[in-house]
PDB file of N, CA and C in Angstrom:
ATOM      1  N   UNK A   1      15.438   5.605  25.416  1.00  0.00           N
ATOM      2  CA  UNK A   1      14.590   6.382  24.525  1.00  0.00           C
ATOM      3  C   UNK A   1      13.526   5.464  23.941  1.00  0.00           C
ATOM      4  N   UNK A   2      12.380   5.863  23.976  1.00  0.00           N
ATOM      5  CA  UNK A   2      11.092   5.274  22.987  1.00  0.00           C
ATOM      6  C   UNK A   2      11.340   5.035  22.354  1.00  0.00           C
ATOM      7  N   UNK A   3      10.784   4.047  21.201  1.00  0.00           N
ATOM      8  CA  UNK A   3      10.755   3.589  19.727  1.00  0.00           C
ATOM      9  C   UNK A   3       9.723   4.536  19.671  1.00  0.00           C
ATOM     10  N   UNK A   4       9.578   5.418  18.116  1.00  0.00           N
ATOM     11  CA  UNK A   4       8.551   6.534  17.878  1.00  0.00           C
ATOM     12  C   UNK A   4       6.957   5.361  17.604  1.00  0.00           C
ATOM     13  N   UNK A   5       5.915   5.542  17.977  1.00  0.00           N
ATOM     14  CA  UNK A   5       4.612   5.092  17.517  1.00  0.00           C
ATOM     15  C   UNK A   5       4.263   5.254  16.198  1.00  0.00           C
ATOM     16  N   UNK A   6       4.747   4.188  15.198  1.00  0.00           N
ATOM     17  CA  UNK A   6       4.207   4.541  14.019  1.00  0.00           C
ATOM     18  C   UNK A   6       2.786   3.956  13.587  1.00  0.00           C
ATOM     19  N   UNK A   7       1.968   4.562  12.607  1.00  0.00           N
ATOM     20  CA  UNK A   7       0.734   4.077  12.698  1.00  0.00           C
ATOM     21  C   UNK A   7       0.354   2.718  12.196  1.00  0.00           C
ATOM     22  N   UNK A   8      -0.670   2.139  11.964  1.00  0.00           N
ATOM     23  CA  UNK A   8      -0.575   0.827  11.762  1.00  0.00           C
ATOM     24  C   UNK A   8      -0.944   0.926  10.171  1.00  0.00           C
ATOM     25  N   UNK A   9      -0.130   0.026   9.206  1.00  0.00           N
ATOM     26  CA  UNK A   9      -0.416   0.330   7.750  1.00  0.00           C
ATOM     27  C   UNK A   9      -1.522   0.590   7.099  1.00  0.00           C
ATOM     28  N   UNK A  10      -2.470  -0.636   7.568  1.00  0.00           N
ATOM     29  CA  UNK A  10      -3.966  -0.177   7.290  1.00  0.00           C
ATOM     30  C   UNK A  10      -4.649   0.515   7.675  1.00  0.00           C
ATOM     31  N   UNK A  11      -4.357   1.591   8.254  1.00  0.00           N
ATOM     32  CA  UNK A  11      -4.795   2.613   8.878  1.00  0.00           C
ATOM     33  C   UNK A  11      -4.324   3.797   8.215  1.00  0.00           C
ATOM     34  N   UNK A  12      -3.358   4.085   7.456  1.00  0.00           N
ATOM     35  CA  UNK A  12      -2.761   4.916   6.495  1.00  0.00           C
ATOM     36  C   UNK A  12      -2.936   5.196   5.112  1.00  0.00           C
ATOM     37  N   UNK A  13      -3.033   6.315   4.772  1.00  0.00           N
ATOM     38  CA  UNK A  13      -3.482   6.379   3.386  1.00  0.00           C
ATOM     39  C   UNK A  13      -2.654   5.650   2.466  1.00  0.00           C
ATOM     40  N   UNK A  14      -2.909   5.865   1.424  1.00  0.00           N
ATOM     41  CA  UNK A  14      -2.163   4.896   0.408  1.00  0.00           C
ATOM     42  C   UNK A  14      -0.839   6.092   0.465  1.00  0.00           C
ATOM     43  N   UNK A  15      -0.948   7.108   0.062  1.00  0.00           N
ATOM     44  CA  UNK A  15      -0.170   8.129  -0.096  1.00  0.00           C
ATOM     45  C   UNK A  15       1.203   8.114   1.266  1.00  0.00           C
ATOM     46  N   UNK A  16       0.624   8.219   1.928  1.00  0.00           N
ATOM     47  CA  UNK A  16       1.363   8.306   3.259  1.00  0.00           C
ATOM     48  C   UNK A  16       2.061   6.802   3.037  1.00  0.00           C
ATOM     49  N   UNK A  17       1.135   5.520   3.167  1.00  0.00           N
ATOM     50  CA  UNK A  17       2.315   4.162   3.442  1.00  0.00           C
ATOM     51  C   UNK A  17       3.082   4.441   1.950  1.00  0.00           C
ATOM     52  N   UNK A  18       2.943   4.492   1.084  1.00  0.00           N
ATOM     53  CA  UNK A  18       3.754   4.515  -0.149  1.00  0.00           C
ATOM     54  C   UNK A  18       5.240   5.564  -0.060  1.00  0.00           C
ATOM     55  N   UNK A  19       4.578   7.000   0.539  1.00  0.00           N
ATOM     56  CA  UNK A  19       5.994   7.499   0.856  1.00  0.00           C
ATOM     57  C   UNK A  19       7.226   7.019   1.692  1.00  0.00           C
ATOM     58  N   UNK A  20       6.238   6.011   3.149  1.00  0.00           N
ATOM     59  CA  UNK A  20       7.205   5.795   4.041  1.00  0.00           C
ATOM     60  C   UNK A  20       7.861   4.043   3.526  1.00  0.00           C
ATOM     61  N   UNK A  21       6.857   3.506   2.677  1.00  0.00           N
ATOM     62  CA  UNK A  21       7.622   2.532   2.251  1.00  0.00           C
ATOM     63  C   UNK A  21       9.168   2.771   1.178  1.00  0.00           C
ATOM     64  N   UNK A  22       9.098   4.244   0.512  1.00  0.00           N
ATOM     65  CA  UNK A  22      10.241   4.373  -0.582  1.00  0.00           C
ATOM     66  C   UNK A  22      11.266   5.039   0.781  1.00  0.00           C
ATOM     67  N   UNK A  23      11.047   5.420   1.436  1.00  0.00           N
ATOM     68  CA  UNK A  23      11.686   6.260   2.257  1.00  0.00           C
ATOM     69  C   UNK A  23      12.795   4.759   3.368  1.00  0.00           C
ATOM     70  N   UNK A  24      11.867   3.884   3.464  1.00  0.00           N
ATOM     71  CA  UNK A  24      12.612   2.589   3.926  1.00  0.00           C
ATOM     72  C   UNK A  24      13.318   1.917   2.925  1.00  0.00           C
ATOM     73  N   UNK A  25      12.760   1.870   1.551  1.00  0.00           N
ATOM     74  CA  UNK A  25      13.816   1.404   0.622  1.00  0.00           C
ATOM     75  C   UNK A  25      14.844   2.060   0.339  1.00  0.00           C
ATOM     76  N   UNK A  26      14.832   3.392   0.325  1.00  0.00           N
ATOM     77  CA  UNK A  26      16.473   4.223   0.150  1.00  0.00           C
ATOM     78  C   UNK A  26      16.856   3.683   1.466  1.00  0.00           C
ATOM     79  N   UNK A  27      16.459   3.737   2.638  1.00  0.00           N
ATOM     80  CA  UNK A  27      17.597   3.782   3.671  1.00  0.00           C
ATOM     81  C   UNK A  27      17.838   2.577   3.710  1.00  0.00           C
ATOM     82  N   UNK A  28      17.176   0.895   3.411  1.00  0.00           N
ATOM     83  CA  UNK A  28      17.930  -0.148   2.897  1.00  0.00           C
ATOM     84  C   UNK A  28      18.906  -0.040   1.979  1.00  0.00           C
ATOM     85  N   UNK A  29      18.679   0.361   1.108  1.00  0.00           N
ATOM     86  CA  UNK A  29      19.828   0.719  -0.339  1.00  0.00           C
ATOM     87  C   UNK A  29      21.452   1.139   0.372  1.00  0.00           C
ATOM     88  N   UNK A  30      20.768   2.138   0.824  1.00  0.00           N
ATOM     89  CA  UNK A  30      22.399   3.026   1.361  1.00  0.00           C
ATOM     90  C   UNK A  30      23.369   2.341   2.202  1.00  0.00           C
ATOM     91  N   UNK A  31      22.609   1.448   2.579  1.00  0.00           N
ATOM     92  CA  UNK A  31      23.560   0.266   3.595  1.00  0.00           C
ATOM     93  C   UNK A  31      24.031   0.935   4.703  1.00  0.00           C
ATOM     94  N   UNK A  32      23.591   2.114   5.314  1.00  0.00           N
ATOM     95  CA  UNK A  32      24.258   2.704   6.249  1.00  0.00           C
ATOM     96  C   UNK A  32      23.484   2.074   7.847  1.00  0.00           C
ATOM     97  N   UNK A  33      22.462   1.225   7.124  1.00  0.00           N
ATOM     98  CA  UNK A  33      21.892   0.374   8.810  1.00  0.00           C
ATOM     99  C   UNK A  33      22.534  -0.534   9.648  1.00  0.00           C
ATOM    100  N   UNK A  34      22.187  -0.396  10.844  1.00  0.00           N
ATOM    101  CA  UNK A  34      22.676  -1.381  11.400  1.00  0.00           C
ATOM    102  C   UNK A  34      22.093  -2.694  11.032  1.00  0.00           C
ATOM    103  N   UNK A  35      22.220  -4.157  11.113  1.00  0.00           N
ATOM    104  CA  UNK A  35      21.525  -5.183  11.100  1.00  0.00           C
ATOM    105  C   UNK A  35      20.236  -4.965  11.531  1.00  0.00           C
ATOM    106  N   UNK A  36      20.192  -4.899  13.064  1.00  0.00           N
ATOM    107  CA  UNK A  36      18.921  -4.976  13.361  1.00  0.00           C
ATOM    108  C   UNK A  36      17.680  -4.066  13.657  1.00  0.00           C
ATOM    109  N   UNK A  37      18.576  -2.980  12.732  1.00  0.00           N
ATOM    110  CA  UNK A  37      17.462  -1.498  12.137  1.00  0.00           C
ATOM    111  C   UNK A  37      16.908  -2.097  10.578  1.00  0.00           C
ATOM    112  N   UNK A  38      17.737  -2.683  10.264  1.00  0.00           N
ATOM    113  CA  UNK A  38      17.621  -3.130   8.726  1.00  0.00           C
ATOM    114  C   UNK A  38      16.172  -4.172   9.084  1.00  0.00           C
ATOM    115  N   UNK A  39      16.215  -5.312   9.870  1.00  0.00           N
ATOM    116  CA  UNK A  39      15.476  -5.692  10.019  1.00  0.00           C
ATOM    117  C   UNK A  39      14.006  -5.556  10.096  1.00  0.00           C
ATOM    118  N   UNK A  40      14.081  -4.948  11.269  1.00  0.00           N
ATOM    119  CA  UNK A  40      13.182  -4.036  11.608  1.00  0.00           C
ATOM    120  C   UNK A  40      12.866  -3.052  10.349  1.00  0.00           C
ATOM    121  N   UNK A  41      13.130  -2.185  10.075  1.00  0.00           N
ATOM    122  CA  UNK A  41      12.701  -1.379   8.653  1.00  0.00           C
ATOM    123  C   UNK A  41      12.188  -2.682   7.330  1.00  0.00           C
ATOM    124  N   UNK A  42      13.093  -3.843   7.061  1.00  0.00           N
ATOM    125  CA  UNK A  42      12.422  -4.496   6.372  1.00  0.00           C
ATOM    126  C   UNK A  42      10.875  -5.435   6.957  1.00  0.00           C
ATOM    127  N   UNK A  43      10.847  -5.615   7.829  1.00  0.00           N
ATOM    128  CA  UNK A  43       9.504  -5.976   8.369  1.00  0.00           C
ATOM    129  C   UNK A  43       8.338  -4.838   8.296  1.00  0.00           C
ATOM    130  N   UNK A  44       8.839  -3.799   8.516  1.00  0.00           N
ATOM    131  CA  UNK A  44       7.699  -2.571   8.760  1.00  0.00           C
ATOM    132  C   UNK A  44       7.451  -2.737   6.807  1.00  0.00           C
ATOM    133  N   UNK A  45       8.392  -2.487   6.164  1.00  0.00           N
ATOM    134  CA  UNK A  45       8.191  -2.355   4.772  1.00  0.00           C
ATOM    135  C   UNK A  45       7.310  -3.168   4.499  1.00  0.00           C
ATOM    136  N   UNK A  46       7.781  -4.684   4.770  1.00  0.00           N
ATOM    137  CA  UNK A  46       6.222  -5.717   4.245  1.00  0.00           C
ATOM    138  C   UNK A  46       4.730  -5.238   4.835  1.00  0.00           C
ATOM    139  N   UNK A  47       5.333  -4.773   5.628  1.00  0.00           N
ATOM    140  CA  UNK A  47       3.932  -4.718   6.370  1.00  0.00           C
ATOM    141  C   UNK A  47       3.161  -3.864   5.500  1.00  0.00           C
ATOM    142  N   UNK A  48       4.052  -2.590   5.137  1.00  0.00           N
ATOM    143  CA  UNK A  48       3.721  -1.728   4.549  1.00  0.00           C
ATOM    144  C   UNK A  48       3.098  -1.766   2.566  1.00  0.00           C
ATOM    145  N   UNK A  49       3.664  -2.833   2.051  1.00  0.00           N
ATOM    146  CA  UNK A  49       3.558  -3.802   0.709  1.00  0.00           C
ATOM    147  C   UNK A  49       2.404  -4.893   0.773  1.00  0.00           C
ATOM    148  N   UNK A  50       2.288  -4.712   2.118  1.00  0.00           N
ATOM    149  CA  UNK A  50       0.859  -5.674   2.071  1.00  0.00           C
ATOM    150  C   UNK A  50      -0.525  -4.518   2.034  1.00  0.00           C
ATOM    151  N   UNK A  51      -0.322  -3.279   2.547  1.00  0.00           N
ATOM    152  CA  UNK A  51      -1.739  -2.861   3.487  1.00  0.00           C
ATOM    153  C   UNK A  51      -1.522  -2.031   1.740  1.00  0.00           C
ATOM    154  N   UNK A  52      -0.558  -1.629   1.169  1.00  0.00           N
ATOM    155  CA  UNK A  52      -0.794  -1.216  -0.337  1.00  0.00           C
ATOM    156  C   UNK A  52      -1.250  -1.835  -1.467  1.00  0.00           C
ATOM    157  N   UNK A  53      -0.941  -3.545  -1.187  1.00  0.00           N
ATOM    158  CA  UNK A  53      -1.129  -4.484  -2.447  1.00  0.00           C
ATOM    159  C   UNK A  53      -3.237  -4.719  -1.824  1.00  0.00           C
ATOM    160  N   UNK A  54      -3.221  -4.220  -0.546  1.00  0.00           N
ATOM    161  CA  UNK A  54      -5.030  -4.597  -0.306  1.00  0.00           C
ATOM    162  C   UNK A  54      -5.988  -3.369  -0.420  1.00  0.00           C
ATOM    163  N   UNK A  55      -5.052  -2.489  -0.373  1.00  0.00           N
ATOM    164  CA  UNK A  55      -5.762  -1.074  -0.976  1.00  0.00           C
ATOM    165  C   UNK A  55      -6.081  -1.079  -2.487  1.00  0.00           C
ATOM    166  N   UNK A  56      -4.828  -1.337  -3.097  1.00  0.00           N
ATOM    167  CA  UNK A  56      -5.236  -1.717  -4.536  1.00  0.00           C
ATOM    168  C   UNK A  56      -6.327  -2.567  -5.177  1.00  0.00           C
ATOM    169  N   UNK A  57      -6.244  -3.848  -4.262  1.00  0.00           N
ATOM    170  CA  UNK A  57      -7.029  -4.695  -4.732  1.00  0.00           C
ATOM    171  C   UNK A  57      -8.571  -4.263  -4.638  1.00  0.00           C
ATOM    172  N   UNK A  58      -8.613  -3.493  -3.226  1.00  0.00           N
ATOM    173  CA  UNK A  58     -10.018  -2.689  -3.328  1.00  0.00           C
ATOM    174  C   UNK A  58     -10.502  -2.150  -4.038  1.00  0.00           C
ATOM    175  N   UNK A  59      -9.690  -0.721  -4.239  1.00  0.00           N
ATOM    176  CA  UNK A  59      -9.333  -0.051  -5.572  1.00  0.00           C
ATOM    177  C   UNK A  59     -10.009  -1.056  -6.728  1.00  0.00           C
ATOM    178  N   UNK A  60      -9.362  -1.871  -6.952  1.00  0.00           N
ATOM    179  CA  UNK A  60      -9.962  -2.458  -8.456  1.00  0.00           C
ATOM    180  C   UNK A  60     -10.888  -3.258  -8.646  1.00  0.00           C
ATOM    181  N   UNK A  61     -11.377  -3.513  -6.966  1.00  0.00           N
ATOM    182  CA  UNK A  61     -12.664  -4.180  -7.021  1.00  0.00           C
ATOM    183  C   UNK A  61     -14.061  -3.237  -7.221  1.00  0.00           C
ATOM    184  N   UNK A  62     -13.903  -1.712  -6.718  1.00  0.00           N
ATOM    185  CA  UNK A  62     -14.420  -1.533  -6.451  1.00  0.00           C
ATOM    186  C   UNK A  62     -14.234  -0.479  -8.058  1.00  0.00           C
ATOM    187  N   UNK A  63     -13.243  -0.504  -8.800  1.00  0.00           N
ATOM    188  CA  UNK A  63     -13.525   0.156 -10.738  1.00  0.00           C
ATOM    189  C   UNK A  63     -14.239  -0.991 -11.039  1.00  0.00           C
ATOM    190  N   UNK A  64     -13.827  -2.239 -10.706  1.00  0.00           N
ATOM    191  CA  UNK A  64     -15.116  -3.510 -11.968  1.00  0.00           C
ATOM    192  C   UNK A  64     -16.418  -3.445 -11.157  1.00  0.00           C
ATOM    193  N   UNK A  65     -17.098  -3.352 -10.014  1.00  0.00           N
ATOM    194  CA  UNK A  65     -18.121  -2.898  -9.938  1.00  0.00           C
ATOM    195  C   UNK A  65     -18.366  -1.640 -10.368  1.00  0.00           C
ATOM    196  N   UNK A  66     -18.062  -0.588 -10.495  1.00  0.00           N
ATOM    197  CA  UNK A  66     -18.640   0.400 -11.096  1.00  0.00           C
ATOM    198  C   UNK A  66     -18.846   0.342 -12.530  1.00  0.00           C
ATOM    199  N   UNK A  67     -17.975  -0.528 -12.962  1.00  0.00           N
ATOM    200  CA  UNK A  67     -18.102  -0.452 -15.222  1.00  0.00           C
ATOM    201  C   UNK A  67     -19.014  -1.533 -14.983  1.00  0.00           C
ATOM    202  N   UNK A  68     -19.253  -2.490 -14.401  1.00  0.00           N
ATOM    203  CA  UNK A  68     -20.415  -3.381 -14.236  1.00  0.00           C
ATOM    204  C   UNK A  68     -21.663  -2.709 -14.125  1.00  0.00           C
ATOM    205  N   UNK A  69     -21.818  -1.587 -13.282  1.00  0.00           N
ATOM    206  CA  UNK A  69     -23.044  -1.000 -13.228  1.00  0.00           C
ATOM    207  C   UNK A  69     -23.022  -0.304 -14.571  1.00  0.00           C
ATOM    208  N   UNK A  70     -22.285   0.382 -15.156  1.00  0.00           N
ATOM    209  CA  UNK A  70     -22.181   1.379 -16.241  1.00  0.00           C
ATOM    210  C   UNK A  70     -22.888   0.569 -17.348  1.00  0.00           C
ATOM    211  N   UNK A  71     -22.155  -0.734 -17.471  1.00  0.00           N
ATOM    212  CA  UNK A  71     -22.197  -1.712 -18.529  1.00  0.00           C
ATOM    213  C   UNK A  71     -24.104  -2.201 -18.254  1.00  0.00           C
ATOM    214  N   UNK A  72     -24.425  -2.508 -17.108  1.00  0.00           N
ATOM    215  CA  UNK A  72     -25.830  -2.785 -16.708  1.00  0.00           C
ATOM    216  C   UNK A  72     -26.858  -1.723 -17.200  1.00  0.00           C
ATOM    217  N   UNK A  73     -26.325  -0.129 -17.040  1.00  0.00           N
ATOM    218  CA  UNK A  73     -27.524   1.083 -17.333  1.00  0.00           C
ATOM    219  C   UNK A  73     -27.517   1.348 -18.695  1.00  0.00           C
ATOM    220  N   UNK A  74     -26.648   0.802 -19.436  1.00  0.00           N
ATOM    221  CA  UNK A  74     -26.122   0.500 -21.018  1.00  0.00           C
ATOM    222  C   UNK A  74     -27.307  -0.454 -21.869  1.00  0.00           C
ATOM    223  N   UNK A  75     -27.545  -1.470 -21.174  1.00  0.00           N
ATOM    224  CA  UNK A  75     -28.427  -2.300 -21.465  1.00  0.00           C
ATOM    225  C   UNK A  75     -27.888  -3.333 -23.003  1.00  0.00           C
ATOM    226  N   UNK A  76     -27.952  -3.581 -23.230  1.00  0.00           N
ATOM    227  CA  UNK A  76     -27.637  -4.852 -24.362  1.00  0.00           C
ATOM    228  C   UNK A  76     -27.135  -4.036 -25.954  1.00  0.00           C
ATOM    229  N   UNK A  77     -25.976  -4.113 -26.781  1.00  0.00           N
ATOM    230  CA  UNK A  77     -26.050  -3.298 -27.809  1.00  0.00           C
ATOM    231  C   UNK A  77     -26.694  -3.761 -28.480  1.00  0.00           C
ATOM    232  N   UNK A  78     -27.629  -2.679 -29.351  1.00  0.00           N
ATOM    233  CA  UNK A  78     -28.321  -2.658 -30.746  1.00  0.00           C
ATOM    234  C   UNK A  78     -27.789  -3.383 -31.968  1.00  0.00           C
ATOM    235  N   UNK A  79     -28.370  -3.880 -31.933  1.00  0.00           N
ATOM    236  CA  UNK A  79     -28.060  -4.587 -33.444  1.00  0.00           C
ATOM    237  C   UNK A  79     -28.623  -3.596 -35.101  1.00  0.00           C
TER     238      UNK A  79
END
């Protein structure tokens, strides 16, 4: 049987890797894996903790450029 094609993290919404990352942490938790499903599920997870921790970081690069512009059309406070 195939291994199913899952998509590649950065290629996934935040929404989507975030569900399938909690969805790999319960089935770590439950201990009902084999070793080298466990494995495997914990590798996909990082994978999955990385392409979320670089979405974020976008995410917040891309709120301090916007209050930067806000703060710029603001112009200097009045004294």
């Amino acid at each position: 049987m195939d291994e199913p094609i899952c998509p590649a993290p950065d290629e996934m919404t935040f929404g989507d890797a975030l569900e399938e990352l909690e969805g790999i942490v319960s089935a770590l938790e439950s201990g009902q894996l084999e070793l080298e499903e466990s494995l495997t599920c914990y590798q996909r997870g990082v994978s999955l903790l990385q392409a979320l921790q670089a979405k974020l970081e976008g995410a917040q690069q891309k709120v301090t450029a916007l209050i930067g512009e806000l703060e710029g059309e603001a112009g200097p406070p009045e004294e």
